[in-house]
N, C-alpha and C. Protein backbone atom coordinates (compact mmCIF):
# COMPACT_ATOMS: atom_id res chain seq x y z
N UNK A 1 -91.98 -77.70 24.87
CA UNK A 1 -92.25 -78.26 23.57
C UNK A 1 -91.79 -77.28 22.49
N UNK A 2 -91.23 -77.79 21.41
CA UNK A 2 -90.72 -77.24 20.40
C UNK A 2 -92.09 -76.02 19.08
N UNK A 3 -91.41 -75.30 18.91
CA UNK A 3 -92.71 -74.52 18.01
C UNK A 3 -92.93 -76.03 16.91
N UNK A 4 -94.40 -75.20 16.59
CA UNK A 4 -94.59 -76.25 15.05
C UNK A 4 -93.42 -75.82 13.87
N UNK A 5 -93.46 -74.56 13.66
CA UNK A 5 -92.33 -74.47 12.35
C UNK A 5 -91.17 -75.28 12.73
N UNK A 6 -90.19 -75.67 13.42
CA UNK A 6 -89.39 -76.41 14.32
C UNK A 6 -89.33 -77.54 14.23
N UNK A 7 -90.69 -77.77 14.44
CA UNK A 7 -90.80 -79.27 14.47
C UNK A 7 -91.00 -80.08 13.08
N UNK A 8 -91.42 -79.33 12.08
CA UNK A 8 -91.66 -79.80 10.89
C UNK A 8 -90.32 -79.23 10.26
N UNK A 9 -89.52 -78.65 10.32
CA UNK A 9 -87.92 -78.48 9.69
C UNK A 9 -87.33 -79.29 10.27
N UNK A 10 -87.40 -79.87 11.35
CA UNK A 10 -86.65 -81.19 11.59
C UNK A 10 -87.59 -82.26 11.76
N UNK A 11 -88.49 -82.14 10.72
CA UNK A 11 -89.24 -83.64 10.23
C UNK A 11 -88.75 -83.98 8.89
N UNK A 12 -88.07 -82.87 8.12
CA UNK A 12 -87.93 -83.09 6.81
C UNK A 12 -86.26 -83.71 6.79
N UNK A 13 -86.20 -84.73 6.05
CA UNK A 13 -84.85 -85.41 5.95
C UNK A 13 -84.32 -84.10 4.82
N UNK A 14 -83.03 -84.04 5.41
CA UNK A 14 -81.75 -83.12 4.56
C UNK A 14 -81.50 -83.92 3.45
N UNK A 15 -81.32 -83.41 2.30
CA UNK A 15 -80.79 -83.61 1.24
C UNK A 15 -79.46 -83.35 1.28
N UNK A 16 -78.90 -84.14 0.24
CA UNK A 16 -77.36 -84.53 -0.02
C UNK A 16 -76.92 -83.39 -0.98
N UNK A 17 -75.63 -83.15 -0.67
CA UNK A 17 -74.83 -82.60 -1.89
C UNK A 17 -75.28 -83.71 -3.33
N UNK A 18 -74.59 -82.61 -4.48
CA UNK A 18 -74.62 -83.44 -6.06
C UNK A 18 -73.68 -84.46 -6.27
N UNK A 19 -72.60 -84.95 -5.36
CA UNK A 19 -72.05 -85.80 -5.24
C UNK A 19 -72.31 -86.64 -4.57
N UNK A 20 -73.44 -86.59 -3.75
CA UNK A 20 -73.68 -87.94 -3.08
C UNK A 20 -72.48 -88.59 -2.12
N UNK A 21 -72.15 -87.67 -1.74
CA UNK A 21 -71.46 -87.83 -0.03
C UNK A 21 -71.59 -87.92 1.10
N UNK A 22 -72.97 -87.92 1.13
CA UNK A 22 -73.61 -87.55 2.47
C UNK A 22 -73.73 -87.16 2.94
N UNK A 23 -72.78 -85.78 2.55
CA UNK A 23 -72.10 -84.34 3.48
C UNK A 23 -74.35 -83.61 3.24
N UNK A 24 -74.46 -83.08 3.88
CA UNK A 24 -76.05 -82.54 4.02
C UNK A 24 -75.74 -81.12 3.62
N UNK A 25 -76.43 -80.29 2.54
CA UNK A 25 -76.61 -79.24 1.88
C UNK A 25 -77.28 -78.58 3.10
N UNK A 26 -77.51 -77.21 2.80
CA UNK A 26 -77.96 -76.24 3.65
C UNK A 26 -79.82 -76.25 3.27
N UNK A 27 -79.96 -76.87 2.32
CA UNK A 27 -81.30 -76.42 1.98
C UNK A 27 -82.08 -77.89 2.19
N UNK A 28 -82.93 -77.50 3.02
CA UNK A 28 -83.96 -78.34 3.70
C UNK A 28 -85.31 -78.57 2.71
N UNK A 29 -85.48 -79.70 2.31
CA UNK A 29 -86.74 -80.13 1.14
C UNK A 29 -87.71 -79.52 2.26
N UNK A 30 -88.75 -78.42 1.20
CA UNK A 30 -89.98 -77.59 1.34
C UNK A 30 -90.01 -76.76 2.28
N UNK A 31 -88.74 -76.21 3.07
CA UNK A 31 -88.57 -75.35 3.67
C UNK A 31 -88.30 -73.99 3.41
N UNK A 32 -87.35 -74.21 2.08
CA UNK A 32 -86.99 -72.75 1.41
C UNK A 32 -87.75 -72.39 0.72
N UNK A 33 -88.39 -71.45 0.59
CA UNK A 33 -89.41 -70.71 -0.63
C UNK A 33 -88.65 -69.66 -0.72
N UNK A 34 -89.52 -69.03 -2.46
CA UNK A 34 -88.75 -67.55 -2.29
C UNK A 34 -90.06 -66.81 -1.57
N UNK A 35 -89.53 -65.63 -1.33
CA UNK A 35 -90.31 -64.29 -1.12
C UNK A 35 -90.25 -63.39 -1.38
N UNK A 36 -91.59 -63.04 -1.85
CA UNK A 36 -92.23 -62.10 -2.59
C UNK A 36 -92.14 -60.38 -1.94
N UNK A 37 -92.18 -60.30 -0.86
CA UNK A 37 -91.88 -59.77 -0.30
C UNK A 37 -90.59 -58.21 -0.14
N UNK A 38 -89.54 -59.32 -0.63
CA UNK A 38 -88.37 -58.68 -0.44
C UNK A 38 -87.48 -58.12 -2.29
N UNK A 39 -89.00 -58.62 -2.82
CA UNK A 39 -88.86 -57.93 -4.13
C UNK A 39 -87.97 -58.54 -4.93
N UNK A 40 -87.55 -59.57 -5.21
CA UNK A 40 -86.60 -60.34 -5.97
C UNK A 40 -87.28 -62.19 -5.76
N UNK A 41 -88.57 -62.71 -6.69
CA UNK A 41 -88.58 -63.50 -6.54
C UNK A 41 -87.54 -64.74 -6.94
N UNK A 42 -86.53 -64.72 -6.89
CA UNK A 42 -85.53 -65.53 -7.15
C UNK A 42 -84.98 -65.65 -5.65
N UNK A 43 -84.80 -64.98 -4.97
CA UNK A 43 -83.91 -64.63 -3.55
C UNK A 43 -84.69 -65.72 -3.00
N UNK A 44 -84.21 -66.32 -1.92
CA UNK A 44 -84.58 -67.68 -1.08
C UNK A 44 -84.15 -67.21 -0.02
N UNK A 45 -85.39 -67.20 0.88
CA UNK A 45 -85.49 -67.46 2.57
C UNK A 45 -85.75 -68.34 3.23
N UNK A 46 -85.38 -68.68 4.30
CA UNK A 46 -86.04 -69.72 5.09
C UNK A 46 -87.38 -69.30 6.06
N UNK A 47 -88.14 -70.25 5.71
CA UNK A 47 -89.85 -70.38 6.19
C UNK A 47 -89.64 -69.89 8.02
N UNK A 48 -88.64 -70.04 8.51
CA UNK A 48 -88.26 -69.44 10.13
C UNK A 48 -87.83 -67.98 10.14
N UNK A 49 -87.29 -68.10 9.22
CA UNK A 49 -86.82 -66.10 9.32
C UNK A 49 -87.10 -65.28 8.41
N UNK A 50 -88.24 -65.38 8.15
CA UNK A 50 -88.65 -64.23 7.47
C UNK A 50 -88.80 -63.12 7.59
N UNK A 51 -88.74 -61.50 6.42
CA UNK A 51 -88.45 -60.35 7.59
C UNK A 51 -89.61 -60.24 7.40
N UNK A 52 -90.40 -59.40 8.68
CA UNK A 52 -91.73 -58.95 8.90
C UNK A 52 -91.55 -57.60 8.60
N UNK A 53 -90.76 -56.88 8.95
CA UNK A 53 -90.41 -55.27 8.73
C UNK A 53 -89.00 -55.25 8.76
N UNK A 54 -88.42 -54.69 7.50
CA UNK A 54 -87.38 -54.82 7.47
C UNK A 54 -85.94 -53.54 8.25
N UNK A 55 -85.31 -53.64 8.86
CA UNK A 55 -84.14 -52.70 9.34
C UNK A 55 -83.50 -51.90 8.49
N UNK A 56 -83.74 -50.70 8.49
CA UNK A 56 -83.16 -49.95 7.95
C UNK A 56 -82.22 -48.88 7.79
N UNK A 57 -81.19 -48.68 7.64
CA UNK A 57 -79.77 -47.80 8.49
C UNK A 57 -80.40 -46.30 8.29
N UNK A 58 -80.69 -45.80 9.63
CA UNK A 58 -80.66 -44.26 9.46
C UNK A 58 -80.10 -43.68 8.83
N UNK A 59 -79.92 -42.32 8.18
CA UNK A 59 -78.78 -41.71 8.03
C UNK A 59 -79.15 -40.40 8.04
N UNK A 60 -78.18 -39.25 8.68
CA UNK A 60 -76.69 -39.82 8.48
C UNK A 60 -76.56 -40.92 9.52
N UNK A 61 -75.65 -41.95 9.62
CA UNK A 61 -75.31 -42.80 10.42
C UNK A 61 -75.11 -42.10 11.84
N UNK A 62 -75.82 -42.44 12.73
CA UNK A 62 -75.72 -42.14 14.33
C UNK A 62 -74.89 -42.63 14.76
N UNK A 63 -74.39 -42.30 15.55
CA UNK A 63 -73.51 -42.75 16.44
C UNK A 63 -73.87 -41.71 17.89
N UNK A 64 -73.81 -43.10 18.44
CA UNK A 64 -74.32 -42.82 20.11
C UNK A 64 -72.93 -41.55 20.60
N UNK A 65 -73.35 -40.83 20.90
CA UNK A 65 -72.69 -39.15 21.70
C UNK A 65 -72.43 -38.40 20.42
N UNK A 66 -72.77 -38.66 19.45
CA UNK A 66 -72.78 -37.40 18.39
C UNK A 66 -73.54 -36.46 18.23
N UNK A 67 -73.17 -35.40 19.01
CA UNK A 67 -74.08 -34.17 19.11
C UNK A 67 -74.97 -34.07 17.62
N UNK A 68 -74.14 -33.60 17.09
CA UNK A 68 -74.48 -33.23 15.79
C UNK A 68 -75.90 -33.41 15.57
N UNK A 69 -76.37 -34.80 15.82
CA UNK A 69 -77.44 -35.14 15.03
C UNK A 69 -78.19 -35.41 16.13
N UNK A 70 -77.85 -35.11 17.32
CA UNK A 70 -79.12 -35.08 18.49
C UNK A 70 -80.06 -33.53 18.49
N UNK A 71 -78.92 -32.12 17.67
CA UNK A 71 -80.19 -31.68 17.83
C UNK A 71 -81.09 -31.04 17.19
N UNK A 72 -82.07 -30.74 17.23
CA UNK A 72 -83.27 -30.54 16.43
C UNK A 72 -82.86 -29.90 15.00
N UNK A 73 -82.22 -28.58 15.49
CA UNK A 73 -82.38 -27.37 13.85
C UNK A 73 -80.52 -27.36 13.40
N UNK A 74 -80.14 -27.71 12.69
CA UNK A 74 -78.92 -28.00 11.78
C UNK A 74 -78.54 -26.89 11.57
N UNK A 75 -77.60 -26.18 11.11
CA UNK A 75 -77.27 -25.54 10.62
C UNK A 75 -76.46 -26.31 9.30
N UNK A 76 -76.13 -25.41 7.82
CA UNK A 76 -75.82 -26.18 6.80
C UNK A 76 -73.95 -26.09 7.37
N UNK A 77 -73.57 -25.24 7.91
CA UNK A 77 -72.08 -25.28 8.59
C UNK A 77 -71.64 -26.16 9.31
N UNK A 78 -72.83 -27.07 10.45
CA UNK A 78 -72.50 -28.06 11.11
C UNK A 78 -72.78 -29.65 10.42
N UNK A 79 -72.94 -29.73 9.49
CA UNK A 79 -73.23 -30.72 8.67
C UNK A 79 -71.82 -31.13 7.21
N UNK A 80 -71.54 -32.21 8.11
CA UNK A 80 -70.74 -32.89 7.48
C UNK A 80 -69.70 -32.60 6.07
N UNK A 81 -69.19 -32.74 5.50
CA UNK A 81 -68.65 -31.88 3.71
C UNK A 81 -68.98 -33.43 3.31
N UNK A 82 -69.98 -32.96 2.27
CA UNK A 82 -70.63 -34.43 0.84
C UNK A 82 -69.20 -34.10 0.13
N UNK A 83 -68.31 -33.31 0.34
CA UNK A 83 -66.91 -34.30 -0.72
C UNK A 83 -66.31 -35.15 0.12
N UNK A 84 -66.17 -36.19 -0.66
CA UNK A 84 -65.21 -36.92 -0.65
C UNK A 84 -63.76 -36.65 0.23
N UNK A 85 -63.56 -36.73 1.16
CA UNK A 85 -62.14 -36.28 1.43
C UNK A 85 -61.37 -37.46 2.42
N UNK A 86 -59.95 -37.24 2.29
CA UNK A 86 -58.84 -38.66 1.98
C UNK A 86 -58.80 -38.67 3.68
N UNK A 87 -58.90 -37.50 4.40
CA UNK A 87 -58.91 -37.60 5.68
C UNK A 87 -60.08 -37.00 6.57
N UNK A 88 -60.23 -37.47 7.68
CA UNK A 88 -61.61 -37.58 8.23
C UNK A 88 -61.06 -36.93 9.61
N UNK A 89 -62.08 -36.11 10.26
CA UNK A 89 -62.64 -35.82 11.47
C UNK A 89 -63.17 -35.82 12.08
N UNK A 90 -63.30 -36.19 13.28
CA UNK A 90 -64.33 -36.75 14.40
C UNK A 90 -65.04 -35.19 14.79
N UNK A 91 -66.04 -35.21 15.32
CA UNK A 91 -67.21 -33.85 15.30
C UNK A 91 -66.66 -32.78 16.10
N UNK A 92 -66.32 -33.72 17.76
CA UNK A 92 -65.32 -32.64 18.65
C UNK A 92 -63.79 -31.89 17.59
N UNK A 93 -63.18 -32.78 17.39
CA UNK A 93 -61.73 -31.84 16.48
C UNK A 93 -62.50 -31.15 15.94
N UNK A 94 -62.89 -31.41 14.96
CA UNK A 94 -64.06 -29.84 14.15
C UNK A 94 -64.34 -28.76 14.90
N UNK A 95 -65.16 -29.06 15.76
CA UNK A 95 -65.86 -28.11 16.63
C UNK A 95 -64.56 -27.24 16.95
N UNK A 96 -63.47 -27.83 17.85
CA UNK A 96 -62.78 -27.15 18.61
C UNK A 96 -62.11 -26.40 17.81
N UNK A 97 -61.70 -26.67 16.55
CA UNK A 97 -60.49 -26.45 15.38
C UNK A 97 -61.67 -25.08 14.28
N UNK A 98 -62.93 -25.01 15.02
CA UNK A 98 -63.60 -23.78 14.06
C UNK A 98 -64.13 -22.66 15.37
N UNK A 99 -63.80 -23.35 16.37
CA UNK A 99 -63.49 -22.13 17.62
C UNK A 99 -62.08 -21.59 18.22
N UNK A 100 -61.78 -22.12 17.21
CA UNK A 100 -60.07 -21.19 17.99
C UNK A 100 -59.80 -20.05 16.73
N UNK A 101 -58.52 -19.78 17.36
CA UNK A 101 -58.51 -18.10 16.58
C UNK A 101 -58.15 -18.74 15.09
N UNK A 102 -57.81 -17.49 14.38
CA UNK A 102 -57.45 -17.53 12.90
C UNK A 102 -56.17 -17.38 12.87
N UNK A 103 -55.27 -17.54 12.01
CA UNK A 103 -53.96 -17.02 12.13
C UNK A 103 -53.57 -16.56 10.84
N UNK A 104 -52.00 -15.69 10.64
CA UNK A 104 -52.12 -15.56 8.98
C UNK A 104 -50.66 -16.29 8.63
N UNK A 105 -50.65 -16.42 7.50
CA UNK A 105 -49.46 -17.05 7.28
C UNK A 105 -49.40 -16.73 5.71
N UNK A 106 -47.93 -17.42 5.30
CA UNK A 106 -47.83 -17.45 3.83
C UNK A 106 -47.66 -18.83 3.23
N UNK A 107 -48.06 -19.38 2.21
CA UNK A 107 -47.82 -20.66 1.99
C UNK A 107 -45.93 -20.83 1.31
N UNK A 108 -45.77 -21.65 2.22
CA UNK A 108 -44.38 -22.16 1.62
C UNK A 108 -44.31 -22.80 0.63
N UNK A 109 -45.11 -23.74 0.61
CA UNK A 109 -45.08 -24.77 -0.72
C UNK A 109 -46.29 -25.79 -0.77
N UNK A 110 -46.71 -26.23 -2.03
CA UNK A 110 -48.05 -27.14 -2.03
C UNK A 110 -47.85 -27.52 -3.04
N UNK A 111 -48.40 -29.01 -2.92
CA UNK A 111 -48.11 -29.95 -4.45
C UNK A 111 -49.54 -30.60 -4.77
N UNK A 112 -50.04 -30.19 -5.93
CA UNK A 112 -51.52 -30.69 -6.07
C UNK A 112 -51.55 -31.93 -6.14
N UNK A 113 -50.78 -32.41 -6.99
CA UNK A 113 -50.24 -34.06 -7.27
C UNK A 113 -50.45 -34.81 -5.71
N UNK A 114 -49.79 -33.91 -5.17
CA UNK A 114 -49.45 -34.74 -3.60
C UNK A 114 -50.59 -34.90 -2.70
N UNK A 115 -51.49 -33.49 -2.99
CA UNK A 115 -52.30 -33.11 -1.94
C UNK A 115 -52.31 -32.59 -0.64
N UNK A 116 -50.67 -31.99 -0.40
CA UNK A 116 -50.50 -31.32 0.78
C UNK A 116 -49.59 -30.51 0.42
N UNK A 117 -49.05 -29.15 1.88
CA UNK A 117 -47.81 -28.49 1.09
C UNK A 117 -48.00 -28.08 3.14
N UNK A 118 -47.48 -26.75 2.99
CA UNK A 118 -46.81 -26.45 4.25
C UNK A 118 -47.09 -24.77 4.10
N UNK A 119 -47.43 -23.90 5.32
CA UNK A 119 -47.39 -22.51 5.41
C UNK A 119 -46.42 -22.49 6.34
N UNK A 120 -45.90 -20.80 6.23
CA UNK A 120 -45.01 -20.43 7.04
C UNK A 120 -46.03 -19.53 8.28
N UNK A 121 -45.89 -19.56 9.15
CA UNK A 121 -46.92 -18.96 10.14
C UNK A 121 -46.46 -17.42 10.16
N UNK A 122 -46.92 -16.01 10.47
CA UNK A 122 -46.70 -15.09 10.12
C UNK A 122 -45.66 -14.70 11.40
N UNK A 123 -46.08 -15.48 12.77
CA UNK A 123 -45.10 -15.46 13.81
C UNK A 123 -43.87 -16.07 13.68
N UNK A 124 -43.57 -16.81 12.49
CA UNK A 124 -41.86 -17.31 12.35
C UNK A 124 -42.07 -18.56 12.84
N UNK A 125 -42.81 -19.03 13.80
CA UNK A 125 -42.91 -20.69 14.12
C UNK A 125 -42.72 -21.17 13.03
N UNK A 126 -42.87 -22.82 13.69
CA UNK A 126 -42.25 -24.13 12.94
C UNK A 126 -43.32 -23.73 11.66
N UNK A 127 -43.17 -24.58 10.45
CA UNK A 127 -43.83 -24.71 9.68
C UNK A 127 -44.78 -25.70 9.93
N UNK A 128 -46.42 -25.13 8.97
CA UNK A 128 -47.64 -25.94 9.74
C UNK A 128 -47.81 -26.40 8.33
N UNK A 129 -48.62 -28.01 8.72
CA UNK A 129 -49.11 -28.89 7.46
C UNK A 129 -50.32 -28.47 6.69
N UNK A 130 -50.21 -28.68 5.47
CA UNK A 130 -51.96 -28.20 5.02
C UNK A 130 -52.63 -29.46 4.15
N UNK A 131 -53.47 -29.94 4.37
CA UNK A 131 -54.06 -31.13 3.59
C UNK A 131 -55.27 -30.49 2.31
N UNK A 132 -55.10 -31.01 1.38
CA UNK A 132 -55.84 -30.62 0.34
C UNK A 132 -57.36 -30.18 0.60
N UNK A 133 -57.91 -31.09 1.22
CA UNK A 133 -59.33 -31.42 1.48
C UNK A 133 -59.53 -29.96 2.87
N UNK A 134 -58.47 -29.49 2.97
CA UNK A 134 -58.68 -27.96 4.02
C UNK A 134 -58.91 -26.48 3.24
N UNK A 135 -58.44 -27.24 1.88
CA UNK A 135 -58.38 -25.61 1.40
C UNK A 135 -59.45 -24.79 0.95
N UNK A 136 -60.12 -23.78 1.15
CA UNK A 136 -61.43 -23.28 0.36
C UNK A 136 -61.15 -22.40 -0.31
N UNK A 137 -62.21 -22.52 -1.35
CA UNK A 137 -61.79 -21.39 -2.25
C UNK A 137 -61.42 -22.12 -3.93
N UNK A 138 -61.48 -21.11 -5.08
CA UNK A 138 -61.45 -21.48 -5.86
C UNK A 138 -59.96 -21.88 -6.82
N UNK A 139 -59.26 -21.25 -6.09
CA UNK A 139 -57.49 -21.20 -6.62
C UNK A 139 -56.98 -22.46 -5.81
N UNK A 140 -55.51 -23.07 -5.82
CA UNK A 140 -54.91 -23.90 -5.55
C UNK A 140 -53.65 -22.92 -5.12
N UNK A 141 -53.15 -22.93 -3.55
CA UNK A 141 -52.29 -22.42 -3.23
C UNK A 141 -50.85 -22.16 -4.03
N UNK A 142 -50.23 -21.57 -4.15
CA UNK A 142 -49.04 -21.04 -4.81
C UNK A 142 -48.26 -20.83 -4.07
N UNK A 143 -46.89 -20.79 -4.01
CA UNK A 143 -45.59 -20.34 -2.83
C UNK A 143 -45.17 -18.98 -2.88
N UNK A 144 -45.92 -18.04 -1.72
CA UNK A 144 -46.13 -16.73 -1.86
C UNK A 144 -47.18 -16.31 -1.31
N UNK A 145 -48.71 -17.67 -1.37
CA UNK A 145 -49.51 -16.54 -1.34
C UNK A 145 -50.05 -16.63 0.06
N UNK A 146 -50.45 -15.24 0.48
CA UNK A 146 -50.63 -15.08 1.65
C UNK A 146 -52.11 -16.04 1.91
N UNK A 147 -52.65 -16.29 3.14
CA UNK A 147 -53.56 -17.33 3.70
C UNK A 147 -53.85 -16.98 4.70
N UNK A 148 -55.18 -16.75 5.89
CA UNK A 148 -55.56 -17.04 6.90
C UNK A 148 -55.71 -18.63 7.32
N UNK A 149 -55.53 -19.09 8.16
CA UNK A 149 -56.65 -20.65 8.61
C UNK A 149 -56.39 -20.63 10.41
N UNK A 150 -56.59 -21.50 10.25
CA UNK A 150 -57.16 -22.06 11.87
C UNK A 150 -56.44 -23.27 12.28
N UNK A 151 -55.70 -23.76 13.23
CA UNK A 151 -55.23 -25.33 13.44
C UNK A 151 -56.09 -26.07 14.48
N UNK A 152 -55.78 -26.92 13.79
CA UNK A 152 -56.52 -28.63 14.64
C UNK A 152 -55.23 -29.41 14.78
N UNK A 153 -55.25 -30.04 16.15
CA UNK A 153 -54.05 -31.40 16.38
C UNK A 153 -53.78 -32.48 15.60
N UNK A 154 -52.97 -32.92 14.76
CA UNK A 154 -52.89 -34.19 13.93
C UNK A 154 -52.69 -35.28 15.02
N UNK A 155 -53.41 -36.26 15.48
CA UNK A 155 -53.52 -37.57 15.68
C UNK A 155 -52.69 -38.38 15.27
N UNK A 156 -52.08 -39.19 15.96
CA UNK A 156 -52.64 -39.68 17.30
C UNK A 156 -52.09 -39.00 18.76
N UNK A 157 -50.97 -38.47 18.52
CA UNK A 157 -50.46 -38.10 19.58
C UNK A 157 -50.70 -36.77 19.78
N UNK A 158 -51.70 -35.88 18.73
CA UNK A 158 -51.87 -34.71 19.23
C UNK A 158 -51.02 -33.12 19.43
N UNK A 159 -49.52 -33.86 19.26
CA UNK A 159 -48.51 -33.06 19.44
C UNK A 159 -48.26 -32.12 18.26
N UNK A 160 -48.32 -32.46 16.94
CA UNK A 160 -48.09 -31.47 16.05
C UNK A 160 -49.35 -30.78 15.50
N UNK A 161 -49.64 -29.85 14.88
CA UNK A 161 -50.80 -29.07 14.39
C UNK A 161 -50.72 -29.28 12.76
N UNK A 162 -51.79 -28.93 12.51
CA UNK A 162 -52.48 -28.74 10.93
C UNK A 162 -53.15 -27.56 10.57
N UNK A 163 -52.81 -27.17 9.30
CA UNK A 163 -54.00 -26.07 9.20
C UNK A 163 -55.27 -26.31 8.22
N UNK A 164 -56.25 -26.07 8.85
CA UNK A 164 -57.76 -26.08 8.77
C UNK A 164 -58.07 -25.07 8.31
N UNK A 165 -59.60 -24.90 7.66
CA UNK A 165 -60.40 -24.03 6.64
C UNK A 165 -59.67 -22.60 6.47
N UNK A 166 -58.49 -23.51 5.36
CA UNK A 166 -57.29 -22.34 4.74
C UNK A 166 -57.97 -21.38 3.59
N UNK A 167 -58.06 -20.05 3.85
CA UNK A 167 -58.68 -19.23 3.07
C UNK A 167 -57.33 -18.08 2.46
N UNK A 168 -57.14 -18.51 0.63
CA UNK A 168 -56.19 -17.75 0.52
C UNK A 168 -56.64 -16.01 0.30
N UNK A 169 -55.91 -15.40 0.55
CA UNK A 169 -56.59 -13.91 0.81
C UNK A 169 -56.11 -13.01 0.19
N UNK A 170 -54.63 -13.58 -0.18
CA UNK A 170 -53.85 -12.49 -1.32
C UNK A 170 -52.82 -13.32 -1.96
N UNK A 171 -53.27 -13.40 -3.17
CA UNK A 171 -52.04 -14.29 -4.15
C UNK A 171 -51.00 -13.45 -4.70
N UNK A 172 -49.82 -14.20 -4.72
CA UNK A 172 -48.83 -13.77 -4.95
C UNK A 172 -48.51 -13.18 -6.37
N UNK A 173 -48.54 -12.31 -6.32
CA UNK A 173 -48.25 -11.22 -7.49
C UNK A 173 -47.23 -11.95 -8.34
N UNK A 174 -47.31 -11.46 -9.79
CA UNK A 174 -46.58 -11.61 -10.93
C UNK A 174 -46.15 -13.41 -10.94
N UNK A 175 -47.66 -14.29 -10.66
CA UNK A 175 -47.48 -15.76 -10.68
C UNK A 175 -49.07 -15.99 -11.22
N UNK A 176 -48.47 -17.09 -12.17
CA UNK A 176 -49.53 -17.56 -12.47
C UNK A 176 -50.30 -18.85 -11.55
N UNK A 177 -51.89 -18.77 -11.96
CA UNK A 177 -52.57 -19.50 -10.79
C UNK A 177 -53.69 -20.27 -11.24
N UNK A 178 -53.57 -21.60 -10.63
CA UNK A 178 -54.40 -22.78 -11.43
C UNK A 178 -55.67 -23.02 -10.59
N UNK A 179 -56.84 -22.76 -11.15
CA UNK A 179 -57.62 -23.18 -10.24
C UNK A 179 -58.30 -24.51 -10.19
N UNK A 180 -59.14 -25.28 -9.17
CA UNK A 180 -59.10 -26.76 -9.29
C UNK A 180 -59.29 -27.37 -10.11
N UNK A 181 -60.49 -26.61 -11.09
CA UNK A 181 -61.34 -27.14 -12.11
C UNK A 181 -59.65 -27.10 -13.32
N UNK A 182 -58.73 -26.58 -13.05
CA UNK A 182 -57.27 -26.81 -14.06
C UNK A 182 -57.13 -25.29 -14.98
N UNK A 183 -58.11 -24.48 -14.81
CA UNK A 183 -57.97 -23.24 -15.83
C UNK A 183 -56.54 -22.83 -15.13
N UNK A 184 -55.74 -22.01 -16.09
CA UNK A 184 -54.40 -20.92 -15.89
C UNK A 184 -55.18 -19.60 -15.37
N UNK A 185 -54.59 -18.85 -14.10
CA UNK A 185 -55.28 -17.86 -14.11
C UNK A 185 -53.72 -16.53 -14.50
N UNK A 186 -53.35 -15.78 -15.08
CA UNK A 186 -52.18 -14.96 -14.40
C UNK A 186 -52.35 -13.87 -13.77
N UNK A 187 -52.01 -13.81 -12.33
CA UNK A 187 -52.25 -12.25 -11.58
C UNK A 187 -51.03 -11.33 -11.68
């Protein structure tokens, strides 16, 4: 046997569209009320689904095998960057890309406009990518100035590298230097 709420929503004849087509509207005569409840008496629920306790998104957002937030005491280093940034990393690349060595290099070139530029590695290798959202520190790289960082694999295929938490360490003499906030600095 059917519940009572059930049985009395399909006791009530459907109402018509405002055109009188016969086509049947969604709203069932004395079924919809608002509720009070959900803090907007204007909002309309139906008398069958009402929330009893409402769902609410954890956060930070879980995701099932994310260490991160399985365990107890945080550190403020393993917790996410609140900026904004144009490219994203999954928790493992992080992890692995702040346990490998450091390296030094010099920056070849960087375009703020662009948001990326390129170091020369201090071993003569290929030239490595640098994304804006990697750089720390209060200056904006210059072509010259020397840099430590760290690489992580660029995705999807893994094959080429990036450089990660780029720390410039010695700017290039007799150049002037902009820092993010836009001041001129000259060293």
């Amino acid at each position: 046997m059917l519940p009572t709420q059930l049985q009395e929503l399909l006791a009530f004849p459907l109402k018509t569209s405002r055109g009188g087509s016969g086509q049947p509207s969604l709203e069932r005569r004395g079924v919809l009320r608002t509720n009070p409840e959900l803090g907007c008496p204007r909002k309309r629920t139906a008398a069958l689904h009402q929330v009893e306790s409402p769902v609410w998104p954890t956060f930070p957002f879980q995701r099932e095998g994310s260490r991160i937030w399985e365990r107890g005491n945080l550190l403020l280093r393993d917790l996410p960057s609140p900026l904004p940034t144009k490219r994203t990393r999954t928790y493992s690349a992080t992890a692995r890309a702040s346990a490998g060595p450091v390296f030094k290099g010099v920056c070849k070139q960087f375009s703020r406009s662009q948001g990326h530029g390129f170091i020369t590695p201090e071993n003569g290798t290929e030239d490595i990518f640098v994304h804006v959202s990697d750089i720390e520190g209060e200056y904006v790289p210059m072509e010259g100035d020397e840099v430590t960082y760290k690489i992580c694999p660029i995705p999807p295929k893994n094959q080429k590298f990036q450089a990660v938490e780029v720390v410039l360490t010695n700017l290039a003499p007799h150049t002037k230097h902009e820092t993010w906030s836009g001041q001129i600095i000259g060293s």
